[in-house]
PDB file of N, CA and C in Angstrom:
ATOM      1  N   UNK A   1     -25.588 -65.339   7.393  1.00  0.00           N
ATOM      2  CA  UNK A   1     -25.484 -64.225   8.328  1.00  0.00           C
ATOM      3  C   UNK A   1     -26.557 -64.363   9.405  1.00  0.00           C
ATOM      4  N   UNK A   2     -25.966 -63.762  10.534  1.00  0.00           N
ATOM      5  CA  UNK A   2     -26.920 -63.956  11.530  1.00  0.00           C
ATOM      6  C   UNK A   2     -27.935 -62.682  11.603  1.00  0.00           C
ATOM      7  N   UNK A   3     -29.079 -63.230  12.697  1.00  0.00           N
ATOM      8  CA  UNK A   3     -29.698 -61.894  12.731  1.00  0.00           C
ATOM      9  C   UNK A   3     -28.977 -60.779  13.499  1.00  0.00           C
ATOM     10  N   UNK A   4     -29.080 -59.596  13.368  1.00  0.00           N
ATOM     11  CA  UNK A   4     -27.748 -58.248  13.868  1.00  0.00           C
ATOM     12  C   UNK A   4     -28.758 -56.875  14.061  1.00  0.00           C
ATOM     13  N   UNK A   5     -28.590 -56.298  15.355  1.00  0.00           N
ATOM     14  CA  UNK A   5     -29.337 -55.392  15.569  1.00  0.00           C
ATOM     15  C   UNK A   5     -28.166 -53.742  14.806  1.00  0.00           C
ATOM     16  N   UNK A   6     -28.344 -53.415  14.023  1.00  0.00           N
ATOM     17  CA  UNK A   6     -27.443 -52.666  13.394  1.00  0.00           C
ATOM     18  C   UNK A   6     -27.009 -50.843  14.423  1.00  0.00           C
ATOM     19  N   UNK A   7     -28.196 -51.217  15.463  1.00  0.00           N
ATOM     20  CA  UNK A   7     -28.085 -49.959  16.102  1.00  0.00           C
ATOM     21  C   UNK A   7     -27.166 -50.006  16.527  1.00  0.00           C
ATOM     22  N   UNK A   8     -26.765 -50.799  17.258  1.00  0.00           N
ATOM     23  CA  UNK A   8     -25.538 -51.535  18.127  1.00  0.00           C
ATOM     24  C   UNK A   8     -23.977 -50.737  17.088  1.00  0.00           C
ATOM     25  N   UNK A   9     -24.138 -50.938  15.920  1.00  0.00           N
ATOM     26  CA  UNK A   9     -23.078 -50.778  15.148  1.00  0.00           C
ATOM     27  C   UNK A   9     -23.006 -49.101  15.141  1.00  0.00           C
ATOM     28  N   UNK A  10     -23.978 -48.593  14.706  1.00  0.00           N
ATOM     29  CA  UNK A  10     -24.073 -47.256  14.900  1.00  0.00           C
ATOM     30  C   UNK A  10     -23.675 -46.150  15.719  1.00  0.00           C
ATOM     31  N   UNK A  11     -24.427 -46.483  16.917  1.00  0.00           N
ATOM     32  CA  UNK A  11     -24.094 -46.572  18.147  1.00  0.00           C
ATOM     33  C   UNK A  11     -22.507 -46.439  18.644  1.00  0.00           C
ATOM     34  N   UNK A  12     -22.041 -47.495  18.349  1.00  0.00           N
ATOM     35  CA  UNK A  12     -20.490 -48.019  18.458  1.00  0.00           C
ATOM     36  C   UNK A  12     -19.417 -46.406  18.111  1.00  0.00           C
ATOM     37  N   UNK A  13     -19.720 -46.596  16.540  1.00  0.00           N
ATOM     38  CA  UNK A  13     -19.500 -45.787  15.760  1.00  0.00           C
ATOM     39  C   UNK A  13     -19.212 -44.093  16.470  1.00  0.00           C
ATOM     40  N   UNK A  14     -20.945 -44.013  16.627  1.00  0.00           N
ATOM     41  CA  UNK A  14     -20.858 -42.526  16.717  1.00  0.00           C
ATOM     42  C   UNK A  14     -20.368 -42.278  18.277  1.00  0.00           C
ATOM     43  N   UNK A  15     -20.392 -43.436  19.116  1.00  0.00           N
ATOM     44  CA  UNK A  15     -19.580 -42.779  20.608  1.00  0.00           C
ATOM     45  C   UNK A  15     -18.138 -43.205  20.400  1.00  0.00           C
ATOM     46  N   UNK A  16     -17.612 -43.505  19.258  1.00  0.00           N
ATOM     47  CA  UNK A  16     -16.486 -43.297  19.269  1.00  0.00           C
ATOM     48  C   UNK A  16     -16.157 -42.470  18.823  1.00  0.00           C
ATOM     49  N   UNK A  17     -16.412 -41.647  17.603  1.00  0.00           N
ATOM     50  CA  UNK A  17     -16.466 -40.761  17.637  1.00  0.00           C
ATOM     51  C   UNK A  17     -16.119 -39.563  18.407  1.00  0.00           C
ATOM     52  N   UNK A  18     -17.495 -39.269  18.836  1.00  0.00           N
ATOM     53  CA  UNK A  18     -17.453 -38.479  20.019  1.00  0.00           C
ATOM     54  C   UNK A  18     -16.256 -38.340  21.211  1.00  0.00           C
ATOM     55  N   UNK A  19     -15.476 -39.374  21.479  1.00  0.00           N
ATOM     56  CA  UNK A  19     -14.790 -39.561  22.331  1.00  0.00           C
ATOM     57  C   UNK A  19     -13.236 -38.671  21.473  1.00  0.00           C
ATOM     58  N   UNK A  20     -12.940 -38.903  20.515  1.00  0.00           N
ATOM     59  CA  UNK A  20     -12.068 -38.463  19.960  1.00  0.00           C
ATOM     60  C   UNK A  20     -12.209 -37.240  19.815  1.00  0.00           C
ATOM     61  N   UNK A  21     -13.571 -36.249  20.094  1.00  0.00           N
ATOM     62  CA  UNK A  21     -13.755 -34.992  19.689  1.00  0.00           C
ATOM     63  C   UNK A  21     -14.445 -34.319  21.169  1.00  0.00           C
ATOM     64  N   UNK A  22     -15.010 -34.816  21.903  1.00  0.00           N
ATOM     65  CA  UNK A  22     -15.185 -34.095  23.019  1.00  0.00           C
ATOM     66  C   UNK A  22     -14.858 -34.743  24.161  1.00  0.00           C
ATOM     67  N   UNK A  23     -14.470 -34.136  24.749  1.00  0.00           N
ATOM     68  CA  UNK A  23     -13.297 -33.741  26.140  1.00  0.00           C
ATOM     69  C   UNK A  23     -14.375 -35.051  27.093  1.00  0.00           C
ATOM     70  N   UNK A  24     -15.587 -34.647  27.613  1.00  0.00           N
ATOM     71  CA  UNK A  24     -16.123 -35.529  28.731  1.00  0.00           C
ATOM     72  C   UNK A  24     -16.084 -37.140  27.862  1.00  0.00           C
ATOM     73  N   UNK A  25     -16.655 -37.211  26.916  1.00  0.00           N
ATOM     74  CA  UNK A  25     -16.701 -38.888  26.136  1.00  0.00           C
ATOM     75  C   UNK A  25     -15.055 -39.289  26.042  1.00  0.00           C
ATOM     76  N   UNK A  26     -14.039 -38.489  26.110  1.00  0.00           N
ATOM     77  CA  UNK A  26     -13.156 -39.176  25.841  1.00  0.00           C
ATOM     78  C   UNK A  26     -12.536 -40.269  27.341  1.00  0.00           C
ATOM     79  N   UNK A  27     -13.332 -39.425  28.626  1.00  0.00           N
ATOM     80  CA  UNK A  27     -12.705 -39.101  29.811  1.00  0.00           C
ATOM     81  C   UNK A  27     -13.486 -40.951  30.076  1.00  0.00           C
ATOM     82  N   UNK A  28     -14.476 -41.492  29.004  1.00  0.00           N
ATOM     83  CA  UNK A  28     -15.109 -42.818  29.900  1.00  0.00           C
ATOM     84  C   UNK A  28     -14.318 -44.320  29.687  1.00  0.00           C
ATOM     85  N   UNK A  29     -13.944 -44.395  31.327  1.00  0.00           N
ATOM     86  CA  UNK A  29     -13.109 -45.941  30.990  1.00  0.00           C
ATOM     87  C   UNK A  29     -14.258 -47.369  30.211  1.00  0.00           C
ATOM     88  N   UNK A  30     -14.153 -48.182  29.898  1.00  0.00           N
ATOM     89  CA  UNK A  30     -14.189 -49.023  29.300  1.00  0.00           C
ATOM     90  C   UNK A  30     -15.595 -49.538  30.103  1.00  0.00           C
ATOM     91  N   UNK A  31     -15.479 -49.441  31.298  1.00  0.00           N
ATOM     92  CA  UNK A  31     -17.103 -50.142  32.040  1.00  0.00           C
ATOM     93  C   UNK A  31     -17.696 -48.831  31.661  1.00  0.00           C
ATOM     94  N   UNK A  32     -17.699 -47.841  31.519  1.00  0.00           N
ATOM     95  CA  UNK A  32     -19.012 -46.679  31.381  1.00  0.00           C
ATOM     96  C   UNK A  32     -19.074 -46.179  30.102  1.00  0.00           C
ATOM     97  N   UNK A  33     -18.096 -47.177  29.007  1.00  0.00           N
ATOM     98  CA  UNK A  33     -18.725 -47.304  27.530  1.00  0.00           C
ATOM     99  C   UNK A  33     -19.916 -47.982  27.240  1.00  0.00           C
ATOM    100  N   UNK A  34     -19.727 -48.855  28.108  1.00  0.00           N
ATOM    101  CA  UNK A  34     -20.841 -50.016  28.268  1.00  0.00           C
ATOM    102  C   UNK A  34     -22.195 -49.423  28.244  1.00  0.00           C
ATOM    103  N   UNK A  35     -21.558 -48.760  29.766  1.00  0.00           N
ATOM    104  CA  UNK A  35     -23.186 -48.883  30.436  1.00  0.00           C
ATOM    105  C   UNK A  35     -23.552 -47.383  29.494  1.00  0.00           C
ATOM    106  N   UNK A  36     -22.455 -46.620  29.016  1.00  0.00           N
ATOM    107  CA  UNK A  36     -23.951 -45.796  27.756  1.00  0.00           C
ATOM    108  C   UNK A  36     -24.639 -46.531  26.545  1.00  0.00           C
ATOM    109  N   UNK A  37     -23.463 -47.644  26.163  1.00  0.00           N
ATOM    110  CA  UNK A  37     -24.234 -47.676  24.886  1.00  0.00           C
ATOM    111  C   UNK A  37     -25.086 -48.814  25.728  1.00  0.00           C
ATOM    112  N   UNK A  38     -25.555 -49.444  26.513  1.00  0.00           N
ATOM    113  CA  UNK A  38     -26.369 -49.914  27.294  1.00  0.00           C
ATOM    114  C   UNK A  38     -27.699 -49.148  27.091  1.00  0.00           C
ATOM    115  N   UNK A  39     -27.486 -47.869  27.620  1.00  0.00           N
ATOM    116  CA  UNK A  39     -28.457 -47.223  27.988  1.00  0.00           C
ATOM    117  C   UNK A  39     -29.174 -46.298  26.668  1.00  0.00           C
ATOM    118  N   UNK A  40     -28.111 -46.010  25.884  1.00  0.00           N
ATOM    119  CA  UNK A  40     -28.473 -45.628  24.339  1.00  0.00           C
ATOM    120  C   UNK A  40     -29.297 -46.247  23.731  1.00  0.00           C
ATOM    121  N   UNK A  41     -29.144 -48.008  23.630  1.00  0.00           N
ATOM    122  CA  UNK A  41     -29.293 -48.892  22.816  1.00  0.00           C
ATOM    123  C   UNK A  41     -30.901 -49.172  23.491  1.00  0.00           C
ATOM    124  N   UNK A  42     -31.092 -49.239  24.449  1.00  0.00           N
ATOM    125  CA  UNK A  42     -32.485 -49.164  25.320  1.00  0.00           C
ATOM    126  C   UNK A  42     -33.675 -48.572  24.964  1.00  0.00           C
ATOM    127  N   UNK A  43     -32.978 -47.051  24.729  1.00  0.00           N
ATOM    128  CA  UNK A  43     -33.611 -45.838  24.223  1.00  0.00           C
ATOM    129  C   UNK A  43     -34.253 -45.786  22.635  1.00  0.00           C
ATOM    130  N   UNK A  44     -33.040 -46.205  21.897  1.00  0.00           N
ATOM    131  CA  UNK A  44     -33.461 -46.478  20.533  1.00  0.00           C
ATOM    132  C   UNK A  44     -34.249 -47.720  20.121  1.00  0.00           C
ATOM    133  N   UNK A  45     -35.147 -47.092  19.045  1.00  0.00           N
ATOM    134  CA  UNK A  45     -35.837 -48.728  17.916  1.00  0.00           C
ATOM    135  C   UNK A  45     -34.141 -49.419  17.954  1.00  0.00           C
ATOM    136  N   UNK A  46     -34.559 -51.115  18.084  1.00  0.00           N
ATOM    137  CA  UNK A  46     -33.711 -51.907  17.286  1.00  0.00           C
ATOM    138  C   UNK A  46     -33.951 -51.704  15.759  1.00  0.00           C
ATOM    139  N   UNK A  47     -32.610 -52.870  15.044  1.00  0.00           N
ATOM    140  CA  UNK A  47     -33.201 -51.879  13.863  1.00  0.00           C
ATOM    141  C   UNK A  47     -32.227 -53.528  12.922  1.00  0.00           C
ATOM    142  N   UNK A  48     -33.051 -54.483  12.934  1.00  0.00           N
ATOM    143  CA  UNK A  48     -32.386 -55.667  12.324  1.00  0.00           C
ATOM    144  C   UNK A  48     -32.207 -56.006  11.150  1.00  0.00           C
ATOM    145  N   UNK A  49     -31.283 -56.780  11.119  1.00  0.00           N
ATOM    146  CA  UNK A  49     -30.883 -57.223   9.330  1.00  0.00           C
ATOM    147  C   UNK A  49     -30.605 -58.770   9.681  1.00  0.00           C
ATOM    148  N   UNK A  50     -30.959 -59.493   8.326  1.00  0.00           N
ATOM    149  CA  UNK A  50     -30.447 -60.792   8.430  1.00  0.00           C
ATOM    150  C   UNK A  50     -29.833 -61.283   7.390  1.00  0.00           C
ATOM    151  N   UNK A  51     -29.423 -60.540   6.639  1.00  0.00           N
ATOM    152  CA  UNK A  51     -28.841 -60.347   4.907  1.00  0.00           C
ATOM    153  C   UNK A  51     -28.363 -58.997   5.331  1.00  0.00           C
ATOM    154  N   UNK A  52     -26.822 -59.711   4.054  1.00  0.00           N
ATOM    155  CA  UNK A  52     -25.529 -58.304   3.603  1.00  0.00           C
ATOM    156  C   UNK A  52     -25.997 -57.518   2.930  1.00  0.00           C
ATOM    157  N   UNK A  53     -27.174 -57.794   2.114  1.00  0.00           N
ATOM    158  CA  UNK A  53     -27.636 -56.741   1.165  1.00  0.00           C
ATOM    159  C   UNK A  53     -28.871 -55.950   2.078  1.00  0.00           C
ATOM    160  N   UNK A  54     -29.320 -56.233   3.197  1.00  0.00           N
ATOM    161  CA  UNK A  54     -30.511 -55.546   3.765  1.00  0.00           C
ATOM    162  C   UNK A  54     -29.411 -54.979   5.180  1.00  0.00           C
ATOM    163  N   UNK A  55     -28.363 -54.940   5.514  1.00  0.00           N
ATOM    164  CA  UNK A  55     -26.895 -54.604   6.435  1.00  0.00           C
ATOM    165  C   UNK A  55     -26.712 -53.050   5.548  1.00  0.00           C
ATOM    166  N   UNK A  56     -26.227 -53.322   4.274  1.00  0.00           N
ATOM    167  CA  UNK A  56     -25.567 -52.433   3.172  1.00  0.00           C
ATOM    168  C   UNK A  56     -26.691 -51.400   2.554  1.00  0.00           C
ATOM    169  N   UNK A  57     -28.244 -51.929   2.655  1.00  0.00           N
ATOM    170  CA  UNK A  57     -28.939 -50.597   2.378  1.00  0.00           C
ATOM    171  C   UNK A  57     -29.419 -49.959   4.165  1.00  0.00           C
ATOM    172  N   UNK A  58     -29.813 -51.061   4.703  1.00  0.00           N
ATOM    173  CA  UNK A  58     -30.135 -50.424   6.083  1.00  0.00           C
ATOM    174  C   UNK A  58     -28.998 -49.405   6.558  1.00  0.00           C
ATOM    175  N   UNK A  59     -27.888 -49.644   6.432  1.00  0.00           N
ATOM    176  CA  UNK A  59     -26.558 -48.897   6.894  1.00  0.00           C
ATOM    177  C   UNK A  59     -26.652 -47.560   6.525  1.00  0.00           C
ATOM    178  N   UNK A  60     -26.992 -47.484   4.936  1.00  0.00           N
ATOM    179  CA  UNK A  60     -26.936 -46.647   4.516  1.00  0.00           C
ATOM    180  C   UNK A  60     -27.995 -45.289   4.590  1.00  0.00           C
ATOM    181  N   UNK A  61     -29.045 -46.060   4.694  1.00  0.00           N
ATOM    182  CA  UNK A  61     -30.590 -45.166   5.125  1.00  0.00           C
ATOM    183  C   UNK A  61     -30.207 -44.663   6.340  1.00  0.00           C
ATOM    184  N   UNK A  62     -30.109 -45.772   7.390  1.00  0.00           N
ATOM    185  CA  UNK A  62     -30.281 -45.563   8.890  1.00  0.00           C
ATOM    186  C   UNK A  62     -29.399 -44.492   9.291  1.00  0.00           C
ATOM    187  N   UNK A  63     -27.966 -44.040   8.404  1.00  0.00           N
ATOM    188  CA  UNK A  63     -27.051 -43.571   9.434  1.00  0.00           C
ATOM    189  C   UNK A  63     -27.506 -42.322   9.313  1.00  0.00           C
ATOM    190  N   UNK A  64     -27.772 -41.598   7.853  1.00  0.00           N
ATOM    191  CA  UNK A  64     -28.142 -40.297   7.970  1.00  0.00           C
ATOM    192  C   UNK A  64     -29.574 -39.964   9.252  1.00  0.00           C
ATOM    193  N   UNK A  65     -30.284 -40.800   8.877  1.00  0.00           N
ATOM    194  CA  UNK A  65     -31.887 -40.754   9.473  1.00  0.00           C
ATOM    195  C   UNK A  65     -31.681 -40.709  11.062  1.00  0.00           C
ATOM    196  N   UNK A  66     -30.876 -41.498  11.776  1.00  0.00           N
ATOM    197  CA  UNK A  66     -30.578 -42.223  13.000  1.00  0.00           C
ATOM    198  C   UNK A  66     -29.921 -41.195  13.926  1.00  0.00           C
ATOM    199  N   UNK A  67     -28.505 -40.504  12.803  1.00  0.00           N
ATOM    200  CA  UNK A  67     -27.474 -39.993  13.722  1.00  0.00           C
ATOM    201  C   UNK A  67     -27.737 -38.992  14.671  1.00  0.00           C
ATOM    202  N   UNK A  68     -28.492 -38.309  14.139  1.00  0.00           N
ATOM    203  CA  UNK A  68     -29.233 -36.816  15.128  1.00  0.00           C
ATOM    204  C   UNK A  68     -29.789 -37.698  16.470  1.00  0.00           C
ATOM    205  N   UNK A  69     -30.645 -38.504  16.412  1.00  0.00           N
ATOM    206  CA  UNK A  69     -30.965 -39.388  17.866  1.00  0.00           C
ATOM    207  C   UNK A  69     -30.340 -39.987  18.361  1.00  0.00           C
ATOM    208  N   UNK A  70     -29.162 -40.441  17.820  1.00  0.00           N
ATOM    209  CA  UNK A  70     -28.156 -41.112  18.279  1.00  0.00           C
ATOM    210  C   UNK A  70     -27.391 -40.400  18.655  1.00  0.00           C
ATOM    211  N   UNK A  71     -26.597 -39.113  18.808  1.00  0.00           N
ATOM    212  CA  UNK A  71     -25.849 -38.019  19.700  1.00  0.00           C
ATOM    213  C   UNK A  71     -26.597 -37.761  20.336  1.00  0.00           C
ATOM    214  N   UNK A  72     -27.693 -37.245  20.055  1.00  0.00           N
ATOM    215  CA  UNK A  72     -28.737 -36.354  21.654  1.00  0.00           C
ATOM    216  C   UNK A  72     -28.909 -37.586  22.752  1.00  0.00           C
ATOM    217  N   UNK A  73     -29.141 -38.655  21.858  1.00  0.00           N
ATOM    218  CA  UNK A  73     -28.976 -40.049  23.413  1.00  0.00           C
ATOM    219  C   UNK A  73     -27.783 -40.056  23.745  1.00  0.00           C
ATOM    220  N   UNK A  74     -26.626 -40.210  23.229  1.00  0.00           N
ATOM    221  CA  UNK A  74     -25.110 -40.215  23.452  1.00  0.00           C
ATOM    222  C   UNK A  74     -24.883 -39.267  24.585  1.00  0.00           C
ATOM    223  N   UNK A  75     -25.340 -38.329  24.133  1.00  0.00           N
ATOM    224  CA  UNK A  75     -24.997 -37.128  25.219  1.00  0.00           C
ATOM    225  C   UNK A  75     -25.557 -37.071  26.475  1.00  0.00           C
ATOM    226  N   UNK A  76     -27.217 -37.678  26.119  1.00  0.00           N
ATOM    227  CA  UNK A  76     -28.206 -38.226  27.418  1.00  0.00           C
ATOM    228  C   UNK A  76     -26.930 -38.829  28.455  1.00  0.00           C
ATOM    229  N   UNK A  77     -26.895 -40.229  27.830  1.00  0.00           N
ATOM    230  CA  UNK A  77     -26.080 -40.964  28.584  1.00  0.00           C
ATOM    231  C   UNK A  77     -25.130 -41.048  29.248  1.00  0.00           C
ATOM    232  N   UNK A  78     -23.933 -40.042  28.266  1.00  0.00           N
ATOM    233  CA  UNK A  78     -22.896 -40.081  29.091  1.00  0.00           C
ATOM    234  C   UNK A  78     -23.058 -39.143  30.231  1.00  0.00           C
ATOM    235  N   UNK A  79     -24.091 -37.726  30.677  1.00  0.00           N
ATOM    236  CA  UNK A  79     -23.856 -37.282  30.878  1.00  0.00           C
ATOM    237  C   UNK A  79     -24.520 -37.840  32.072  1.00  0.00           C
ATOM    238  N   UNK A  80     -25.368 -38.788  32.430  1.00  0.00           N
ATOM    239  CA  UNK A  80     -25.543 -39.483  33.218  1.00  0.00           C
ATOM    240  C   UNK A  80     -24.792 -40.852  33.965  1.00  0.00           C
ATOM    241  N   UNK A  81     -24.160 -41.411  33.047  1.00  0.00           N
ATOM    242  CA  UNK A  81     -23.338 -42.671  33.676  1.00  0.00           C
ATOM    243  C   UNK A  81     -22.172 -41.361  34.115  1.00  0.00           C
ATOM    244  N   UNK A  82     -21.629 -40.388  34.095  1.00  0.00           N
ATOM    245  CA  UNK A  82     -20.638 -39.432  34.301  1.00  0.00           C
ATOM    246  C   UNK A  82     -20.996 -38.688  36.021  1.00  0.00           C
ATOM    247  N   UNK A  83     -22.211 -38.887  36.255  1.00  0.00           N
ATOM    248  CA  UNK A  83     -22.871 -38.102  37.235  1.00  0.00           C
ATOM    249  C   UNK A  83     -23.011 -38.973  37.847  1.00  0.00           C
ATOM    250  N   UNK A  84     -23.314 -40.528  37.770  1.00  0.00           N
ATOM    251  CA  UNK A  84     -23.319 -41.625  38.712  1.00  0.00           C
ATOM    252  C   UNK A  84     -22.084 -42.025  39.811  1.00  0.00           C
ATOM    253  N   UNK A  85     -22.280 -41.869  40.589  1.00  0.00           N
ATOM    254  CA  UNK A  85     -21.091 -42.539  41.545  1.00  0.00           C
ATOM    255  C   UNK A  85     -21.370 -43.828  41.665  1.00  0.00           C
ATOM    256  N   UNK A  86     -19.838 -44.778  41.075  1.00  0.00           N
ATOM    257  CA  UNK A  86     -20.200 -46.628  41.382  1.00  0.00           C
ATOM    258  C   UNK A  86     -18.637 -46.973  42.096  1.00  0.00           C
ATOM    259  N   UNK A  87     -19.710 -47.584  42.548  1.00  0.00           N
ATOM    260  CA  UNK A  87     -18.426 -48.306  43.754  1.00  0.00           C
ATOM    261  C   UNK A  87     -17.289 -49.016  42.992  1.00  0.00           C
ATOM    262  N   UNK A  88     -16.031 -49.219  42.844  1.00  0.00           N
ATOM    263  CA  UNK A  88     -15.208 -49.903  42.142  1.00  0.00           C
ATOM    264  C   UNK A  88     -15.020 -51.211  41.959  1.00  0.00           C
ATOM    265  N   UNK A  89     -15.516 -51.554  43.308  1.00  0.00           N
ATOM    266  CA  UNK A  89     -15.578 -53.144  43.210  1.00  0.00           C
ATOM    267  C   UNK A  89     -16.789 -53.596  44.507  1.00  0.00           C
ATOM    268  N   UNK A  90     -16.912 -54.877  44.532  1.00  0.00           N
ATOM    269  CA  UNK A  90     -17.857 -55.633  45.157  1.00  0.00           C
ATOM    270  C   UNK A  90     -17.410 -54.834  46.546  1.00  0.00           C
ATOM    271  N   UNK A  91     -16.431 -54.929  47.065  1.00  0.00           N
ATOM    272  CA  UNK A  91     -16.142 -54.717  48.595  1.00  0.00           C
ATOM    273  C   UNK A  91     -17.225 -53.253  49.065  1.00  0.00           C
ATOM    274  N   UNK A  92     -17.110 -52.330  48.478  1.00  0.00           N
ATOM    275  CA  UNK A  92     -17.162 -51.135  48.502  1.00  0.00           C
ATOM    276  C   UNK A  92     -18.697 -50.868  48.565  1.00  0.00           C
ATOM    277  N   UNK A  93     -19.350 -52.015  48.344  1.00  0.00           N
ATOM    278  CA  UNK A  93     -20.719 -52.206  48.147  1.00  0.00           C
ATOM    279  C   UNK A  93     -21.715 -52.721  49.675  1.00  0.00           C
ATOM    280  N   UNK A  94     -20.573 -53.434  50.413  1.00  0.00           N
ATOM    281  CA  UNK A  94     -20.976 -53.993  51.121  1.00  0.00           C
ATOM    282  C   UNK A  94     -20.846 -52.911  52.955  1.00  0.00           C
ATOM    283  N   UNK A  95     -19.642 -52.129  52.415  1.00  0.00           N
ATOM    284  CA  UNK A  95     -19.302 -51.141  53.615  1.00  0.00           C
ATOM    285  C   UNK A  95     -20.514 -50.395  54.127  1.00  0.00           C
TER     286      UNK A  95
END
């Protein structure tokens, strides 16, 4: 196994989540999934494993311990990549 930042997984997790249950997270196309869990993942400790058995207890500690900081950033984020205006493409950049 490789080394694996498990926040990343978490992360994943709980803004999907979210998207299925509140109205603005559901509303983010596919580039401003990114750039929250971008900006989530920034915010938070990494949090590594390099073994299935240190994956399977870390998983298990981290999610209860983690999840409360991991929505209040979730919410940070989206509610900022949501408030950002980005140009759609390169052209739009240059006008």
């Amino acid at each position: 196994m490789e080394v694996h930042n498990l926040m990343e997984d978490i992360v994943k997790g709980c803004l999907k989540d979210l998207m299925q249950h509140q109205v603005s997270a559901s509303a983010l196309e596919e580039k401003q999934q990114s750039d929250v869990m971008a900006i989530v993942l920034n915010r938070l400790p990494a949090k590594y494993v390099s073994t299935q058995q240190g994956e399977v207890f870390a998983k298990t500690q981290l999610r209860s311990q983690m999840e409360t900081d991991v929505y209040r950033e979730l919410s940070y984020a989206i509610e900022k990549v949501l408030q950002t205006e980005r140009p759609s493409d390169l052209s739009e950049i240059k006008e």
